[in-house]
Protein backbone atom coordinates (compact mmCIF):
# COMPACT_ATOMS: atom_id res chain seq x y z
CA UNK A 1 -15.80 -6.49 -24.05
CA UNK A 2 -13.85 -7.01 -20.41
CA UNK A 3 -10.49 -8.22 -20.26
CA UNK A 4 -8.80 -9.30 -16.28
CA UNK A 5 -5.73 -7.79 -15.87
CA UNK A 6 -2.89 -8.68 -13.79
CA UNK A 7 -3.52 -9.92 -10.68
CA UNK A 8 -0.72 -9.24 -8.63
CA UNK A 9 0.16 -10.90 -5.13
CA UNK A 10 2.77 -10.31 -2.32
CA UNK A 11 3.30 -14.06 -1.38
CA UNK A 12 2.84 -17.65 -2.52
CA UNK A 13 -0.31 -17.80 -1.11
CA UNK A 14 -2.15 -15.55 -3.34
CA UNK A 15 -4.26 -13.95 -0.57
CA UNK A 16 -4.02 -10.13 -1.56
CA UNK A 17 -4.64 -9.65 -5.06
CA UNK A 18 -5.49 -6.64 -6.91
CA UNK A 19 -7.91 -6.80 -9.86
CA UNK A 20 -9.21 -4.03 -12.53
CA UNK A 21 -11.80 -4.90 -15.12
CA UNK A 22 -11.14 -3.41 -18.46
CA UNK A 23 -14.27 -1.33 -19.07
CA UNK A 24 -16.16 -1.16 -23.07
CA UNK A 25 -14.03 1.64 -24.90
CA UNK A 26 -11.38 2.31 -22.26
CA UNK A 27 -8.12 2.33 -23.32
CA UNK A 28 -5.46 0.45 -21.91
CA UNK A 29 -3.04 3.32 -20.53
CA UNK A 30 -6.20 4.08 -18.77
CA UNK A 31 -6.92 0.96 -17.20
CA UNK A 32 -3.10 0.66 -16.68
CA UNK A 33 -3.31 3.65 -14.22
CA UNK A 34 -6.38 2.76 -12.63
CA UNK A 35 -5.22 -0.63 -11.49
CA UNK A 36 -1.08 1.07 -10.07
CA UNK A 37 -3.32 3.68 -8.47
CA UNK A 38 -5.64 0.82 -6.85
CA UNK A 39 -2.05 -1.45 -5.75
CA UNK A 40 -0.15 1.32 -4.28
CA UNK A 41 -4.01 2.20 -2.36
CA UNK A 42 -3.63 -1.66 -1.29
CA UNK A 43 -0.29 -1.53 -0.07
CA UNK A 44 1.01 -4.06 -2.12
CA UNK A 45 4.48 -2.39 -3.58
CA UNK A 46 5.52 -1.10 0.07
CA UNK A 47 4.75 -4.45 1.92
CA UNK A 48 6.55 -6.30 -1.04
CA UNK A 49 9.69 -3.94 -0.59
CA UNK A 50 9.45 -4.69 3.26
CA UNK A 51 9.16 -8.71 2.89
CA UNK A 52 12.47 -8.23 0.21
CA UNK A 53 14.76 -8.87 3.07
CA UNK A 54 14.36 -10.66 6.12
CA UNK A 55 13.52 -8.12 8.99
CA UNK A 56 14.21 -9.21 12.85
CA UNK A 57 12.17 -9.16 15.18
CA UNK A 58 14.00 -6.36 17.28
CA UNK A 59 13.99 -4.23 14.30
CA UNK A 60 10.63 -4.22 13.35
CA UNK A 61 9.74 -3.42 17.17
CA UNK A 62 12.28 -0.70 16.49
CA UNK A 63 10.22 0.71 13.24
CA UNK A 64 6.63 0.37 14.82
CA UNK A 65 8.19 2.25 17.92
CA UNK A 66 9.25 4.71 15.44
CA UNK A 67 5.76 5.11 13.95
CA UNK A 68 4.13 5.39 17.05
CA UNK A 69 6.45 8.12 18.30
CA UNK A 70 5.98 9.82 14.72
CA UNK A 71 1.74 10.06 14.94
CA UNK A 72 2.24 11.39 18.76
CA UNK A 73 4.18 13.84 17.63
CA UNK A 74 1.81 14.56 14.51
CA UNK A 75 -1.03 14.87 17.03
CA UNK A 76 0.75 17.22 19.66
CA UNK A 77 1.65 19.36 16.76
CA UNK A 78 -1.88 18.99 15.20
CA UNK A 79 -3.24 19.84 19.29
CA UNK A 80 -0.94 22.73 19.18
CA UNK A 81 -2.17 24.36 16.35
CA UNK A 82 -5.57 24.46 17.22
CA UNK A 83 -4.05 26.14 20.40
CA UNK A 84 -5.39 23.48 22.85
């Protein structure tokens, strides 16, 4: 016996959805972890938190800028470790 469960989407347009198939004899608590494990994988919860408020356009070049500073740094550090 399979069973959908909750498809879940981060706008009106339905484009990213996550699906898990009940499998024959699992339980639901199971099936229940497998698909929050496969959403927060997606992205879904973080980009739904991010599209809560309205985010200009000067602050989201202000976050990416922040990002890419944060993974050069990661890198140089990473570099610097292996003594290079």
């Amino acid at each position: 016996m399979r069973f959908k469960m909750i498809q879940v989407s981060t706008d009106l347009r339905m484009q990213r959805l996550s699906e898990v198939l009940i499998k024959e004899g699992e339980s639901f608590e199971q099936a229940l972890k497998r698909f929050t494990r496969k959403v927060q994988q997606d992205g879904l919860l973080s980009e739904a938190k991010r599209r809560q408020h309205y985010e200009p356009p000067s602050v989201k070049r202000k976050r990416k800028a922040d990002a890419r500073a944060r993974k050069a740094r990661k890198a140089r550090a990473k570099l610097a470790a292996q003594g290079l």
